[in-house]
Protein backbone atom coordinates (compact mmCIF):
# COMPACT_ATOMS: atom_id res chain seq x y z
CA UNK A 1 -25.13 18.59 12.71
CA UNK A 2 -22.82 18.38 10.00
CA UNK A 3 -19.58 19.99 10.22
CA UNK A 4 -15.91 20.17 8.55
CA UNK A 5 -13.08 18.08 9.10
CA UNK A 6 -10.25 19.40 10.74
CA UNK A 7 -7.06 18.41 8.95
CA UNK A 8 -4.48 15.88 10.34
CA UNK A 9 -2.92 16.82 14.21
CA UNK A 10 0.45 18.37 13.44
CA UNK A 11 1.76 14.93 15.46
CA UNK A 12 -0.21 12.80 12.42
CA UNK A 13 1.43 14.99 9.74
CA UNK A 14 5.28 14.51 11.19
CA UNK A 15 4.38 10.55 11.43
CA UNK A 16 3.46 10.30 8.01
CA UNK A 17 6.23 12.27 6.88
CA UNK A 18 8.89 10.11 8.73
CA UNK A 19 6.91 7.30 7.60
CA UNK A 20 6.83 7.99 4.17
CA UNK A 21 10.91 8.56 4.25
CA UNK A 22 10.84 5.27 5.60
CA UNK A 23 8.68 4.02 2.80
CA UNK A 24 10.80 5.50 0.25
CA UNK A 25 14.21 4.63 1.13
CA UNK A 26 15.37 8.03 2.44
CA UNK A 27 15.33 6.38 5.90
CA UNK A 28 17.02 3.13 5.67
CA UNK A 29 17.36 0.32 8.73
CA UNK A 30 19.76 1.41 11.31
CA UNK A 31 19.56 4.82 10.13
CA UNK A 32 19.01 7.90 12.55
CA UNK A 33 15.71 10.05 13.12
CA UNK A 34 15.60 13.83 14.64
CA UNK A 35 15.83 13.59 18.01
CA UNK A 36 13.35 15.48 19.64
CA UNK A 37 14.70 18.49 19.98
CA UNK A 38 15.54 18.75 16.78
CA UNK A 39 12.39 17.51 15.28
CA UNK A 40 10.75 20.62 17.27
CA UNK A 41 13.19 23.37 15.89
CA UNK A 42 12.39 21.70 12.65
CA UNK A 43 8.80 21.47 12.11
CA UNK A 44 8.05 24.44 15.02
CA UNK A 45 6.45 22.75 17.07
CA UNK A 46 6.75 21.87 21.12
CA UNK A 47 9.09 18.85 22.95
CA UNK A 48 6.39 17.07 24.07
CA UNK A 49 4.64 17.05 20.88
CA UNK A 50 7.91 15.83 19.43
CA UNK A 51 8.32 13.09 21.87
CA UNK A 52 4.73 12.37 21.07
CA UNK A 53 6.02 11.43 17.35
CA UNK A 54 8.74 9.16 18.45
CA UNK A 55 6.39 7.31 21.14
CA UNK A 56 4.17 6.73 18.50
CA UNK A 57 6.71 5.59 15.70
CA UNK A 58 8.03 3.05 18.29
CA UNK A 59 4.66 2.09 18.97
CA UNK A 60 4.19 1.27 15.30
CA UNK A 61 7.42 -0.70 15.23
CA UNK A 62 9.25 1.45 12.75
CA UNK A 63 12.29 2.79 15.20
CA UNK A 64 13.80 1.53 18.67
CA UNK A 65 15.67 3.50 20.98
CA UNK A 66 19.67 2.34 21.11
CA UNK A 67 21.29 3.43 24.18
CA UNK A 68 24.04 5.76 23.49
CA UNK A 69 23.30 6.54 19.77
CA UNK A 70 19.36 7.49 19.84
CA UNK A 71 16.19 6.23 17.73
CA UNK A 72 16.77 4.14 14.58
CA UNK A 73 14.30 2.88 11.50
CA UNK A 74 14.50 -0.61 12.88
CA UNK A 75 15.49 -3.50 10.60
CA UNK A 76 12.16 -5.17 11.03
CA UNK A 77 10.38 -1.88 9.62
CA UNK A 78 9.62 -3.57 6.35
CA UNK A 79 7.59 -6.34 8.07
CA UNK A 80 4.21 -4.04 8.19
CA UNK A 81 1.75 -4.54 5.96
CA UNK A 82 1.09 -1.82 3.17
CA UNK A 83 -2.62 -1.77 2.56
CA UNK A 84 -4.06 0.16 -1.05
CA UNK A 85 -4.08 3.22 1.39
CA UNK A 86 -0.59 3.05 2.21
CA UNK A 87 0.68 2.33 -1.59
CA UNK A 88 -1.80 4.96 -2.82
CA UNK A 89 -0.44 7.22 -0.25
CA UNK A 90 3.31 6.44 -1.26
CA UNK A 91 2.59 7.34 -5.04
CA UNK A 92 1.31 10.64 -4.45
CA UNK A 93 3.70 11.82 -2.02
CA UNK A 94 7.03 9.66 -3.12
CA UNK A 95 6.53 8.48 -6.69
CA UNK A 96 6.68 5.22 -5.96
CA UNK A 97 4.70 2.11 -4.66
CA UNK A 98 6.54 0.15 -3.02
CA UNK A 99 9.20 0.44 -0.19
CA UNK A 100 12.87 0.74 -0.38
CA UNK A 101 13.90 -3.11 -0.97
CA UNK A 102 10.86 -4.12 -2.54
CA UNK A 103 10.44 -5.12 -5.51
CA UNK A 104 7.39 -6.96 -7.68
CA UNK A 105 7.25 -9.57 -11.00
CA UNK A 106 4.12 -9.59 -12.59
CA UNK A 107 3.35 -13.20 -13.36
CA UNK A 108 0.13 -12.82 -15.50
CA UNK A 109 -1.36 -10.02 -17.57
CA UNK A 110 -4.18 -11.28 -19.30
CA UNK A 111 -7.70 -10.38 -20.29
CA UNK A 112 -10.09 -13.16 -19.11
CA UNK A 113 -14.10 -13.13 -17.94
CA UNK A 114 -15.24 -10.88 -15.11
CA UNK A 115 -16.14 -12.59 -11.75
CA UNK A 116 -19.32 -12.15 -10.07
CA UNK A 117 -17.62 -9.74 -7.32
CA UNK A 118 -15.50 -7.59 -10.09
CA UNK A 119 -17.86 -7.56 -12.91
CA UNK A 120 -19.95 -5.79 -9.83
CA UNK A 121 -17.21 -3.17 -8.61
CA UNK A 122 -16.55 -2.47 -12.16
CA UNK A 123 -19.77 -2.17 -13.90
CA UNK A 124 -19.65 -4.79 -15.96
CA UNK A 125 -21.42 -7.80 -16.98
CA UNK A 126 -20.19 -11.35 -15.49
CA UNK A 127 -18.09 -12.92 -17.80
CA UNK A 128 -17.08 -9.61 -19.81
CA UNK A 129 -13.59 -9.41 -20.51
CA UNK A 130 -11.95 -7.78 -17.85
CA UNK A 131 -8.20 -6.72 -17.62
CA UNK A 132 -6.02 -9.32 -14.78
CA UNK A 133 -2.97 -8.47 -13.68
CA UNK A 134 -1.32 -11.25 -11.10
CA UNK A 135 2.01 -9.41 -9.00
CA UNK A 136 4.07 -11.19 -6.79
CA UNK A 137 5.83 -8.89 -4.04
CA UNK A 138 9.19 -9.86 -2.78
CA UNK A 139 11.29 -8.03 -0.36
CA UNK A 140 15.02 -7.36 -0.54
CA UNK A 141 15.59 -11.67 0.98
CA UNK A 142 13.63 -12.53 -2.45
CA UNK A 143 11.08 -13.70 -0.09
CA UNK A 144 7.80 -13.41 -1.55
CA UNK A 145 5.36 -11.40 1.00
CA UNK A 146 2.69 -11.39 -0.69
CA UNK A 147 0.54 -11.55 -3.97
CA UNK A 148 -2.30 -9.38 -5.54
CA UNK A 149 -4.58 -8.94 -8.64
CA UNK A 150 -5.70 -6.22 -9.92
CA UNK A 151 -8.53 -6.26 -12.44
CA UNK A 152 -9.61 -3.19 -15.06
CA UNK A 153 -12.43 -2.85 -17.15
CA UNK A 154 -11.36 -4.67 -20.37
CA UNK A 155 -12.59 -1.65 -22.84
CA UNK A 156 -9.69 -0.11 -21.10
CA UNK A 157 -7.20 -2.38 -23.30
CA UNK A 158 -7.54 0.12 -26.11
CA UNK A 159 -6.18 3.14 -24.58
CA UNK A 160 -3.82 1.37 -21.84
CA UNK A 161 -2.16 -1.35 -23.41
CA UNK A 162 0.82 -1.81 -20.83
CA UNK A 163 -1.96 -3.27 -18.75
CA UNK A 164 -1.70 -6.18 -20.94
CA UNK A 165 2.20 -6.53 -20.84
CA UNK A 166 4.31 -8.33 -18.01
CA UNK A 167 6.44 -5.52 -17.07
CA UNK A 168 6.14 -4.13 -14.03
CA UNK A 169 4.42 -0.16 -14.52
CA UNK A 170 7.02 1.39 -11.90
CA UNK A 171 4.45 4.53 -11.47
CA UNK A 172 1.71 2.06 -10.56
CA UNK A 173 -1.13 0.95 -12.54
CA UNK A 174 -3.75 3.36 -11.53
CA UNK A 175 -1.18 6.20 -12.14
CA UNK A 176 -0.70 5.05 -15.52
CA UNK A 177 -4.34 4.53 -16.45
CA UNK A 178 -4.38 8.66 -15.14
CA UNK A 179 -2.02 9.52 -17.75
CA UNK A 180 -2.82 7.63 -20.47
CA UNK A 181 -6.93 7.94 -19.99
CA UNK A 182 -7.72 10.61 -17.50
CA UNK A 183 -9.57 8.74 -15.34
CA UNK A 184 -7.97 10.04 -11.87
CA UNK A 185 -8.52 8.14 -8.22
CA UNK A 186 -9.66 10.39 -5.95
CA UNK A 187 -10.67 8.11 -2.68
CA UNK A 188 -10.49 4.84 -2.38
CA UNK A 189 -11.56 1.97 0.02
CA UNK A 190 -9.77 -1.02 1.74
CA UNK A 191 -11.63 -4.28 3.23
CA UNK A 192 -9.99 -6.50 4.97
CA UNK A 193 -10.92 -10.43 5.92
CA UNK A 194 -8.84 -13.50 6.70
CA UNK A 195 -9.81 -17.23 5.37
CA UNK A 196 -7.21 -20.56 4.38
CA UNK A 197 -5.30 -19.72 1.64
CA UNK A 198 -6.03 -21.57 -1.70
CA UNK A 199 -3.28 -23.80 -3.81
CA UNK A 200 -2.60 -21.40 -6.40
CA UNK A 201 -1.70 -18.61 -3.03
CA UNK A 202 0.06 -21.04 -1.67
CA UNK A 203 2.03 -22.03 -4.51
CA UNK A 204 3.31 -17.84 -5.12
CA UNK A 205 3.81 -17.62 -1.60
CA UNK A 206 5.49 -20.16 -0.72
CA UNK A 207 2.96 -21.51 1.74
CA UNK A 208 2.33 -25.05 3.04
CA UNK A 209 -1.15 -25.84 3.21
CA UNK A 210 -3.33 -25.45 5.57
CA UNK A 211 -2.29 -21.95 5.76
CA UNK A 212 -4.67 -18.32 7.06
CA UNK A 213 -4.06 -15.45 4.95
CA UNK A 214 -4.77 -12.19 5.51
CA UNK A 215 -7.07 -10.58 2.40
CA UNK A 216 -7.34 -6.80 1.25
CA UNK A 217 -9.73 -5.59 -1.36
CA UNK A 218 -8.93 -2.62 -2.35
CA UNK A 219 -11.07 -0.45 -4.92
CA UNK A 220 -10.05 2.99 -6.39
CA UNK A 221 -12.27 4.73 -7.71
CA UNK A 222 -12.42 8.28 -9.48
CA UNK A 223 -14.85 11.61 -8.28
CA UNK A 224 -17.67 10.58 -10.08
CA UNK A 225 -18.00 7.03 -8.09
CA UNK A 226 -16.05 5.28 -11.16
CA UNK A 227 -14.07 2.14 -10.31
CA UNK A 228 -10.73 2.76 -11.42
CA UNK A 229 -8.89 -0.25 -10.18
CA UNK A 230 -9.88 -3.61 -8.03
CA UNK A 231 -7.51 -5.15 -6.65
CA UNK A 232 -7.64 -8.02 -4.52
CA UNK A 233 -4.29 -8.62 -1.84
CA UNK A 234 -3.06 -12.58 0.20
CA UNK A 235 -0.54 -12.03 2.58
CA UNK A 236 0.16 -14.86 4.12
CA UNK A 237 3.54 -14.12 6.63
CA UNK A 238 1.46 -12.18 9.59
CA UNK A 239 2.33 -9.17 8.39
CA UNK A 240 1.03 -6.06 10.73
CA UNK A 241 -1.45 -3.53 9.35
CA UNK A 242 -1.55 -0.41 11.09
CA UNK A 243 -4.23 2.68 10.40
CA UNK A 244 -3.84 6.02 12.28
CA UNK A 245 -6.89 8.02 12.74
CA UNK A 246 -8.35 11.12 14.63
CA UNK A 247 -10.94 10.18 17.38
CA UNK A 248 -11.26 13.60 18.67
């Protein structure tokens, strides 16, 4: 029988809240979460359900325990992965895409011919013009971490013409095409694969060849099944994706 969702376990909701500081620079490396009892007093709820939260954020890799001083965002927080979920996530609740100390350069903005696989997602004939944008994702070492394109239905040109421009859209792309056409994501969907990464991958992220890369293709689309955005994700230096999720 079909029957409603319950929303997130109050544990869930306190990850992804101390998560999401993490994501947004509130919580920087070396910097101190609640302790337990304090993260109880805070959000009501019990000590064990509190210690819950920190076993969990450990788990994850985003603090450590430090004798004497208590749990810290650890330096290597920034090395997870952030699937579409995660930067879709970050927008709505933060503002902002990416994570304190990353930053992006968009190499190409172009409007070029619809491949088989995006003319699909999108609707649109293969070889229509679609809309490409090429980012390149460093993090605060100017290391590049990883490289995505995003592709748009080309008729969108008209009414969203930063899409064609090389500056970064500091809102996010889909966030812009909300404003500027009213064409809102609602859900969205990640899949992820691995395969050897091509020249032109290895070439933005600083790869030598033969190198595995990690793919995500990402599509957002609106409440009436339209493809807002597809955008397709190599990350190529082993960074960890992690997903929480209720089993119960």
């Amino acid at each position: 029988m079909p029957k409603i969702e319950r929303p997130l376990p109050p544990y869930m909701q306190v990850i992804a809240h101390i998560r999401d500081q993490i994501d947004s620079g509130a919580l920087r490396p070396g910097d101190l979460i609640p302790s337990d009892r304090a993260m109880a007093e805070e959000w009501g709820i019990s000590r064990a359900t509190a210690q819950k939260v920190v076993t969990a954020l450990k788990a994850h890799g985003l603090v450590e325990a430090v004798q004497g001083s208590g749990t810290r965002v650890r330096a290597s927080a920034d090395l997870l992965h952030r699937s579409g979920r995660d930067r879709a996530n970050s927008v709505r609740r933060t503002g902002r895409i990416y994570t304190a100390g990353e930053y992006a350069r968009i190499v190409t903005a172009e409007l070029a011919p619809a491949p088989q696989d995006v003319a699909e997602v999108l609707g649109i004939s293969e070889g229509a013009p679609a809309i490409r944008r090429v980012r390149v994702t460093y993090n605060s070492d100017d290391q590049a971490i990883s490289a995505s394109t995003s592709w748009y239905d080309g008729a969108l040109a008209a009414t969203a013409p930063r899409l064609l421009e090389t500056e970064r859209i500091k809102e996010g792309s889909w966030a812009y095409l909300e404003e500027q056409t009213g064409l809102t994501a609602t859900y969205g969907q990640d899949r992820l694969s691995a395969r050897l990464a091509t020249q032109e991958e290895a070439d933005l992220l600083g790869l030598t060849l033969p190198a595995a890369v990690k793919i995500a293709r990402t599509i957002l689309r609106d409440a009436n099944s339209v493809a807002v955005e597809y955008g397709v994700s190599v990350n190529g230096n082993g960074r960890e994706s992690i997903y929480d999720y209720d089993v119960s």
